[in-house]
Protein backbone atom coordinates (compact mmCIF):
# COMPACT_ATOMS: atom_id res chain seq x y z
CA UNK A 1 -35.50 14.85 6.63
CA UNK A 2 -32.48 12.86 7.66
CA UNK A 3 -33.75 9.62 10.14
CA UNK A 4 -31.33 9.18 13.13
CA UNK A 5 -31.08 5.59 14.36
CA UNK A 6 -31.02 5.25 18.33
CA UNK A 7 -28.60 2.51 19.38
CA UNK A 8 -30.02 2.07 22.45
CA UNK A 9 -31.80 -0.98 23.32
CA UNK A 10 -33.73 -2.72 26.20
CA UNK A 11 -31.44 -3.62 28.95
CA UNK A 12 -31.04 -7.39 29.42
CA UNK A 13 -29.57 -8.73 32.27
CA UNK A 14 -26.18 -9.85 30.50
CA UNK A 15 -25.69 -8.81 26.92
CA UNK A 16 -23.58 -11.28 24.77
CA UNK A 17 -19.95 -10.30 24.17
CA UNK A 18 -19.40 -8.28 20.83
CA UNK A 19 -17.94 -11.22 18.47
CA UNK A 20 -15.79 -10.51 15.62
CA UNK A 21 -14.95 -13.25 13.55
CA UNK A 22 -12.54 -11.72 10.94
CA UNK A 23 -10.74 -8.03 10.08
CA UNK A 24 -13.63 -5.17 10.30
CA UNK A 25 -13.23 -1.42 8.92
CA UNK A 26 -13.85 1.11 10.59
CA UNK A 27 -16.07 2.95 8.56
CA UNK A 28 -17.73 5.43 11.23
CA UNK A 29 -16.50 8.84 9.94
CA UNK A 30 -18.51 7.82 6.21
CA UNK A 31 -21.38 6.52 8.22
CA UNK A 32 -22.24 9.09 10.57
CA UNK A 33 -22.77 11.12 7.19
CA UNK A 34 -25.64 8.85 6.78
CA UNK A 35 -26.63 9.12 10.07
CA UNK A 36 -25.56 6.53 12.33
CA UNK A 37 -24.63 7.79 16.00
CA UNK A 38 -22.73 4.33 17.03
CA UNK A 39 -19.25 2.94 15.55
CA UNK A 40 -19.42 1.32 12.41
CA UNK A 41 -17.59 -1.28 10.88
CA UNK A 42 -17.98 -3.71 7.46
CA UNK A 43 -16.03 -6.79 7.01
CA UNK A 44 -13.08 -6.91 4.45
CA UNK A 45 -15.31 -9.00 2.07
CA UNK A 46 -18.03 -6.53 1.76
CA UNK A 47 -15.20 -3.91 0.99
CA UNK A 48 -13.55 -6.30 -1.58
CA UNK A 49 -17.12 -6.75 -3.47
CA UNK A 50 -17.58 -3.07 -3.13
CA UNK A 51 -14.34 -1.82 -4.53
CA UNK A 52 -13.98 -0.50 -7.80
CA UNK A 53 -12.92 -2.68 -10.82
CA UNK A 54 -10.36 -1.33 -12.96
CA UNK A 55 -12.82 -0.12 -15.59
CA UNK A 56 -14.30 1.88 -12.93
CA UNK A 57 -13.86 5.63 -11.70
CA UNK A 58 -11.46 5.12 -8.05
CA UNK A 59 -15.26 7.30 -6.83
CA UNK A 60 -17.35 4.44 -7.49
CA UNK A 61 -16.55 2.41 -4.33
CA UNK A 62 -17.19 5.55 -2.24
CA UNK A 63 -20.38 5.90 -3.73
CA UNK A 64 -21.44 2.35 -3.20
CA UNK A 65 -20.28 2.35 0.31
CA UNK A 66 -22.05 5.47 0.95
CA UNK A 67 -25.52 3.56 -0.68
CA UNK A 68 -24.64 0.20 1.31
CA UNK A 69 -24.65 2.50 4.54
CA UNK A 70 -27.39 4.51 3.98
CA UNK A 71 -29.50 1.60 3.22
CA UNK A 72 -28.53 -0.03 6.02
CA UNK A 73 -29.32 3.04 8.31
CA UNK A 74 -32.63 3.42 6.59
CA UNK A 75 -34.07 -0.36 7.31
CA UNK A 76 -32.58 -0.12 11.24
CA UNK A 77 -34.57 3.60 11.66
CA UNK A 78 -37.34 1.32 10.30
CA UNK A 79 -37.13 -1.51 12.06
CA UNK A 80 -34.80 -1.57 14.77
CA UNK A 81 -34.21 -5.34 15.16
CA UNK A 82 -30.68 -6.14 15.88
CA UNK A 83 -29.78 -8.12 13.35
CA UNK A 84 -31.46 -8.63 9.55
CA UNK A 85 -30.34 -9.13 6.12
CA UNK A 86 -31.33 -7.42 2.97
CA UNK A 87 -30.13 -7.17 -1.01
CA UNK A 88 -28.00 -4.36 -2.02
CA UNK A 89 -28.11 -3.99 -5.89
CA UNK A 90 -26.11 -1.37 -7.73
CA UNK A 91 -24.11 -0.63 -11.66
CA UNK A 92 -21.35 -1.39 -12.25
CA UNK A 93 -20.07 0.85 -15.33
CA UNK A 94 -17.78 -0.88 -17.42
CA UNK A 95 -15.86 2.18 -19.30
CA UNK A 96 -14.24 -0.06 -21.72
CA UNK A 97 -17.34 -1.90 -23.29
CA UNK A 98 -19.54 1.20 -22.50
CA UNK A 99 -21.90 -0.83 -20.65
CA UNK A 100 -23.32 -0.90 -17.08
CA UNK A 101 -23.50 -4.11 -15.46
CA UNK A 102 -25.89 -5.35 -12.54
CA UNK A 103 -24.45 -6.20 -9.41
CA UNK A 104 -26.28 -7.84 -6.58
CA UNK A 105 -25.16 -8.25 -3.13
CA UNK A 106 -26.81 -10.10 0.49
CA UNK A 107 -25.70 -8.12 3.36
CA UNK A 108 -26.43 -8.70 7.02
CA UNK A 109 -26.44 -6.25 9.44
CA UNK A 110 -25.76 -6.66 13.51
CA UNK A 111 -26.12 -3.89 16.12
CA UNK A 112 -23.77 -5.36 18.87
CA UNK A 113 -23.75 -3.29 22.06
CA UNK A 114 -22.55 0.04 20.97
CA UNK A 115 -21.44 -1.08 17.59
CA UNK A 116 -22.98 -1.88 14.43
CA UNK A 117 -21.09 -4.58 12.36
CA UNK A 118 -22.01 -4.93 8.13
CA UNK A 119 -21.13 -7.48 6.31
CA UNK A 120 -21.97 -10.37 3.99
CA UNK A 121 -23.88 -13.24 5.61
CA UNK A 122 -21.21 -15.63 5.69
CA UNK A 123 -18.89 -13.07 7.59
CA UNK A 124 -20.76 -13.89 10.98
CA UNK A 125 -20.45 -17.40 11.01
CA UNK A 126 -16.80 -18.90 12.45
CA UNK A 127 -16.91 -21.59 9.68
CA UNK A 128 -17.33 -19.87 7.03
């Protein structure tokens, strides 16, 4: 059973601006596969540590990006707060050695109006 998040949220009587503090993708055709109804976009830093290294298969980022999204879909149909964090750990495979190695990353999530924005924590901060 696929969940569907609902973007919607309880009006307030002025929502924030949607704030963007660096280049976003627009990732929204990859994540309604997962199930997301609203724009999505991840920041170029979460698609740098997501790419594929050159010992990797050009498929592995898609993969990863498709796993990054779905697990970000899965905690907002859980919880539906607007903005949390949580640890996205995947393989890396390493063709040349023959090995796998473990990756780790902290990404942050914000549903802004009718957009959802994914990214590493420091991408939401204007100093960073």
């Amino acid at each position: 059973m696929q969940l569907t998040f609902d973007p919607t949220f309880v009006s307030q009587s002025k929502q924030a601006p949607i704030i963007k503090y660096q280049s976003w993708l627009d990732v929204s055709a990859i994540a309604k596969g997962v199930g997301f109804i609203a724009p999505v976009e991840i920041s170029i830093t979460l698609n740098d540590a997501l790419a594929h290294h050159q010992t990797e298969d050009d498929d592995d980022y898609d993969q990863r990006l498709y796993d990054a999204l779905w697990l970000a879909h899965h905690y907002l149909s859980l919880d539906q707060r607007t903005s949390f964090t949580f640890t996205f750990d995947f393989l890396r495979n390493d063709k040349l050695n023959g090995k796998f190695a473990e990756a780790s990353l902290r990404m942050m999530v914000q549903a802004q109006k009718n957009l959802i924005l994914i990214g590493l924590p420091q991408d939401f901060y204007k100093d960073s």
